[in-house]
Protein backbone atom coordinates (compact mmCIF):
# COMPACT_ATOMS: atom_id res chain seq x y z
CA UNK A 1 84.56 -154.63 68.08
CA UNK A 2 84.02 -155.31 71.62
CA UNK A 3 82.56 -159.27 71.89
CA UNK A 4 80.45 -159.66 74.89
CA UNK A 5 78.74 -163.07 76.34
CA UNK A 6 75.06 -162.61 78.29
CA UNK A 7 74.73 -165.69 80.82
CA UNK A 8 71.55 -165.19 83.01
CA UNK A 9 68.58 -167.67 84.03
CA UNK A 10 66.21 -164.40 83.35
CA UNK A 11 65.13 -163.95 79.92
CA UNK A 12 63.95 -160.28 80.93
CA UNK A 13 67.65 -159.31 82.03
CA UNK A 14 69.41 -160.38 79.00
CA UNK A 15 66.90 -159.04 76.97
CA UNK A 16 67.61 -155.17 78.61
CA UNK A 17 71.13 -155.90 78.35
CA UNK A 18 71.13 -156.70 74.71
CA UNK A 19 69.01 -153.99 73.91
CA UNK A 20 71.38 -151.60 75.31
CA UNK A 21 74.61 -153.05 73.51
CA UNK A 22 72.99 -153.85 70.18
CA UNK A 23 72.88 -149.99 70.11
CA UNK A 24 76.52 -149.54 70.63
CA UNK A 25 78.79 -149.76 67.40
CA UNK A 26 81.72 -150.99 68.89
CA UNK A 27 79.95 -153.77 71.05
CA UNK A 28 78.60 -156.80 69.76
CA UNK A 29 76.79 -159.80 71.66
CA UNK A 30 77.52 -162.69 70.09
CA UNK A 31 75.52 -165.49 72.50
CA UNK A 32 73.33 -165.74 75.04
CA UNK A 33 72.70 -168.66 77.81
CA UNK A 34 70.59 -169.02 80.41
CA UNK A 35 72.80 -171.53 82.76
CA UNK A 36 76.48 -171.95 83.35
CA UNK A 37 76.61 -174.72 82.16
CA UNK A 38 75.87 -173.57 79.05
CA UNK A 39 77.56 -170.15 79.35
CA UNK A 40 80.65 -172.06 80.23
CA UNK A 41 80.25 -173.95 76.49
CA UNK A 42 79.64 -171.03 74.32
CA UNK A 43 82.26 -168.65 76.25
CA UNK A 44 84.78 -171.97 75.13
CA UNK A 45 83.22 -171.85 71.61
CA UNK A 46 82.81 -168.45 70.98
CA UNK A 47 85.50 -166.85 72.69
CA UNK A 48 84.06 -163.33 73.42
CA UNK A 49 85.88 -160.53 75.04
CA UNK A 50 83.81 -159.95 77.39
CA UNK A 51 81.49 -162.65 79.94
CA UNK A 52 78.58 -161.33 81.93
CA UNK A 53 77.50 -163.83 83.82
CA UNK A 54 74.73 -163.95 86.75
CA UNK A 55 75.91 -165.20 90.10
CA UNK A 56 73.01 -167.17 90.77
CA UNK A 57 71.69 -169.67 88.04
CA UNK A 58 70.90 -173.25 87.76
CA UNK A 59 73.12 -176.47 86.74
CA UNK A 60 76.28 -174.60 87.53
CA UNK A 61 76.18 -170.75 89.03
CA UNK A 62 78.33 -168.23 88.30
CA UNK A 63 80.74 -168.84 90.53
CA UNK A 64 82.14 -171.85 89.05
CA UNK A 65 81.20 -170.84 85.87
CA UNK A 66 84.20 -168.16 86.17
CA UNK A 67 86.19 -169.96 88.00
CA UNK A 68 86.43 -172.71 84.98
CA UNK A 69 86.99 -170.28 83.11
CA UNK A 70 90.03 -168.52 84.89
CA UNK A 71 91.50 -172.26 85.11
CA UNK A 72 91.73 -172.58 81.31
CA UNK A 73 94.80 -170.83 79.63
CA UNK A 74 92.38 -171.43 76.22
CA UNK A 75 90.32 -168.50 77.75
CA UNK A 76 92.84 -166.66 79.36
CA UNK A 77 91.53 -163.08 77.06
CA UNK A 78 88.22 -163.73 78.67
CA UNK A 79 87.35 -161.12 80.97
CA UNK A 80 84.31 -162.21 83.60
CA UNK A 81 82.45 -159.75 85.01
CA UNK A 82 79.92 -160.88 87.25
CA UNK A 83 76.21 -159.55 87.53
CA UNK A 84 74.67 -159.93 91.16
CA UNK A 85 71.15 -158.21 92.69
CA UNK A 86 72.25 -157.99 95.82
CA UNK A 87 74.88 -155.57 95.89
CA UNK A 88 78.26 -156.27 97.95
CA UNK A 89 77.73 -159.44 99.48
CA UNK A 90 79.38 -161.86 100.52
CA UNK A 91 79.30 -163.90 96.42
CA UNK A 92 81.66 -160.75 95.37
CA UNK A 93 84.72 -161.96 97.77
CA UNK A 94 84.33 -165.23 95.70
CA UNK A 95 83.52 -163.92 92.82
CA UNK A 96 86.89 -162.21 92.72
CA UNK A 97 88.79 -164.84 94.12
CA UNK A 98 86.90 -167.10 91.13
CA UNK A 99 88.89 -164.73 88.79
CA UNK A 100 86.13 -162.56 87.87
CA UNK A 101 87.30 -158.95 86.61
CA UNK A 102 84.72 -157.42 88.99
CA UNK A 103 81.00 -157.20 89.14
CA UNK A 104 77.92 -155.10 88.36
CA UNK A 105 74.68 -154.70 90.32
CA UNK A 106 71.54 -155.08 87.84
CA UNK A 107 70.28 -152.02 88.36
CA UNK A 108 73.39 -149.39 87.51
CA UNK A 109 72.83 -146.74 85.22
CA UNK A 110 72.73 -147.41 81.34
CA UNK A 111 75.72 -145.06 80.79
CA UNK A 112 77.86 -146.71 83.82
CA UNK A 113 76.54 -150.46 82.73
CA UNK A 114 78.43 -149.77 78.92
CA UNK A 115 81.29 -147.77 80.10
CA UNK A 116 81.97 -151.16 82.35
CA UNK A 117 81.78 -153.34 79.42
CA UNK A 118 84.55 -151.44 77.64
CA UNK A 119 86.73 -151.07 80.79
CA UNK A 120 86.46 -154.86 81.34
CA UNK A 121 87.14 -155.35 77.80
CA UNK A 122 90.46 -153.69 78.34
CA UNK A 123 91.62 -155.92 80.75
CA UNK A 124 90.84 -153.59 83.56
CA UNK A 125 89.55 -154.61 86.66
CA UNK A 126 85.97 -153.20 88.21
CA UNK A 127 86.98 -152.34 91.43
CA UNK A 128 84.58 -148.88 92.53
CA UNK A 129 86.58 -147.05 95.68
CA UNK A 130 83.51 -148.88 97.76
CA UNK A 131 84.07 -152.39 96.57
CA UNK A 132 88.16 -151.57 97.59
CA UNK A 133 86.84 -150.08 101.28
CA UNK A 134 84.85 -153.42 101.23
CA UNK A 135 87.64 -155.71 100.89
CA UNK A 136 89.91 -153.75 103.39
CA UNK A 137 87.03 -153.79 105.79
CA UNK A 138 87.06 -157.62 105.57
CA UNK A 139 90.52 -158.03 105.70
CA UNK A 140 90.90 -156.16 109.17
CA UNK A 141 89.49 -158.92 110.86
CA UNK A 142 91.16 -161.57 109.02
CA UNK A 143 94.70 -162.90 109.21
CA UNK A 144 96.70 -163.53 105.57
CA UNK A 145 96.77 -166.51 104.18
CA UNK A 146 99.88 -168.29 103.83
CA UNK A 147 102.10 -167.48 101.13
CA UNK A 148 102.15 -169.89 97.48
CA UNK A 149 104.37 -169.73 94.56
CA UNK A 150 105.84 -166.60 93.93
CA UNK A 151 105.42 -164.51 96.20
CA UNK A 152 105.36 -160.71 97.61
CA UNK A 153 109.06 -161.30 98.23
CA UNK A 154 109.84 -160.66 94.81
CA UNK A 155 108.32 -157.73 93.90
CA UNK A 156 110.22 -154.86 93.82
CA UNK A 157 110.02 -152.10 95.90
CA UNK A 158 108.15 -150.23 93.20
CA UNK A 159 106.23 -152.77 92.33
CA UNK A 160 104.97 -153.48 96.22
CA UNK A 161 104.47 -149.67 96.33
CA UNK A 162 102.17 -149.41 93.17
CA UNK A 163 100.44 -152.33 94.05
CA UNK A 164 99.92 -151.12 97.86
CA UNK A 165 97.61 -148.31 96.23
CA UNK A 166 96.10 -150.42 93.55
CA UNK A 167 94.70 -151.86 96.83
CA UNK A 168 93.67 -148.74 98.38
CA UNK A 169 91.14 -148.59 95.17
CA UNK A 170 93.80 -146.08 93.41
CA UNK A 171 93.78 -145.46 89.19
CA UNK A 172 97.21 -145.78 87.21
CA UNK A 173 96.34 -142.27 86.65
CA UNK A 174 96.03 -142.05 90.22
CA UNK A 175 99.26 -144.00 91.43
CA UNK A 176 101.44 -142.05 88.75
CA UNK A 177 100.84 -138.57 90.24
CA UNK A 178 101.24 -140.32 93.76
CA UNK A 179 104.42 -141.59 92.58
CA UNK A 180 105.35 -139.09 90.24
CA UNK A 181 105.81 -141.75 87.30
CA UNK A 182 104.49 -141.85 84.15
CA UNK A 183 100.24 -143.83 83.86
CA UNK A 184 102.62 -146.39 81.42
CA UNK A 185 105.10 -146.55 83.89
CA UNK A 186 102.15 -147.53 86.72
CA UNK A 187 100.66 -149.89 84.27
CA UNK A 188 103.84 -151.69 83.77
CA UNK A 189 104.47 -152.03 87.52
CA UNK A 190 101.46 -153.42 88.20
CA UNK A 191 101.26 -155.65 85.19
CA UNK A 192 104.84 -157.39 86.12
CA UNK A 193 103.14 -157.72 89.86
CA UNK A 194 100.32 -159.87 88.39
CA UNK A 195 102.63 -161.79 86.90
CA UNK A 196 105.15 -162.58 89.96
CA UNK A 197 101.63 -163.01 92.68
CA UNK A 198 100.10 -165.20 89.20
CA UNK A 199 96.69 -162.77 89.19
CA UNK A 200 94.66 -163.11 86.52
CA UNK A 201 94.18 -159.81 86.52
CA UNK A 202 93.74 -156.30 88.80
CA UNK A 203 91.22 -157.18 90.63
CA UNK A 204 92.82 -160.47 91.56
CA UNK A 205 95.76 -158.63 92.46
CA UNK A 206 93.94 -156.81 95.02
CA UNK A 207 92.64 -159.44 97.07
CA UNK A 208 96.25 -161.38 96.72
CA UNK A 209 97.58 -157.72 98.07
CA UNK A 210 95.39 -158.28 100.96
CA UNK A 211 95.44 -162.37 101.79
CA UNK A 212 98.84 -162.51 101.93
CA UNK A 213 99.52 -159.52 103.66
CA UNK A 214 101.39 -157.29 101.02
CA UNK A 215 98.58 -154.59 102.11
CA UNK A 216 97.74 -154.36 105.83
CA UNK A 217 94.25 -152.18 106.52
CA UNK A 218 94.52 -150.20 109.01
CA UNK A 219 91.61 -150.92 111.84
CA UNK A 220 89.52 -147.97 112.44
CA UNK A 221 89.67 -149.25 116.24
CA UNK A 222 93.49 -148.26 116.18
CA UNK A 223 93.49 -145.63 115.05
């Protein structure tokens, strides 16, 4: 059973969202709150699987509502994803960095809204091949950031080649056949990566890929 957290200000969203997952029978919502404030103290008492919490909200937003959460190793099986009406703006960069999992838009597809819930509840990151074109986009015109702790240094070859295409928005399904490895093989690669760069996850991962220049987009100017 999949244990999912609702944190929005608007009583009409978490409503729609609860209707849909109350009709799932692996997925169960076991709180609701309509601040972060108060989404940070049930997601520390109730421990779900899975947070979904608004980006915008009063007393504490989103934002630092996840990135409290990503600071405590008591919540380290909670997997953020953040909920945003806007699209890709600029919250998402910081969202990520926060140590959210990814993010939805508000108005995605019924079908595509669950289907995230169960990915994030995996421990996979929501990074859509636009979100990744996104973050390479912003990246062109920024230098990396200076190295901290562990480093890119000590990855493996292997492991700086599977997480290269992790940042090009590439599957473990994906980077296997690239690589001819096995999607375990992948998944272990990547998994020992996150723990060298400390990223709380994939989607993490990426942006570390990118700040400290592991992965270096290619300008479309240059080319």
């Amino acid at each position: 059973m999949i244990r999912v957290l609702l944190v929005d200000d608007q009583p009409l969203i978490r409503s729609g969202f609860r209707a849909l997952l109350d009709l799932e029978d692996d997925i169960e919502v076991v709180a609701e709150a309509a601040d972060g404030q108060e989404g940070l103290a049930l997601v520390k008492e109730r421990q779900p699987d899975v947070a979904l919490i608004d980006i915008q909200m009063p007393l504490m937003d989103g934002i630092e509502a996840t990135r409290r959460i990503a600071a405590d190793p008591t919540l380290a099986d909670v997997h953020v994803v953040m909920l945003t009406n806007y699209g890709m703006d600029e919250y998402v960069f910081d969202a990520l960095r926060a140590g959210a999992a990814g993010f939805l838009v508000k108005d995605i597809l019924p079908e595509d809204f669950l289907h995230a819930v169960r990915v994030a509840a995996r421990g996979d990151a929501l990074l859509a091949p636009t979100i990744t074109r996104k973050l390479i986009d912003r990246y062109v015109t920024q230098p990396p950031l200076s190295r901290i702790g562990s480093g890119p240094e000590e990855l493996t070859s292997r492991e700086r080649e599977t997480v290269a295409l992790a940042a090009r928005g590439l599957s473990n399904d994906e980077i296997a056949d690239r690589l001819v490895i096995s999607p375990a093989t992948a998944k272990t690669h990547i998994n020992r990566a996150m723990a060298k760069l400390h990223a709380r996850d994939r989607a993490q991962l990426v942006v570390l890929a990118y700040e400290t220049g592991l992965v270096t987009p290619i300008s479309p100017r240059s080319s």
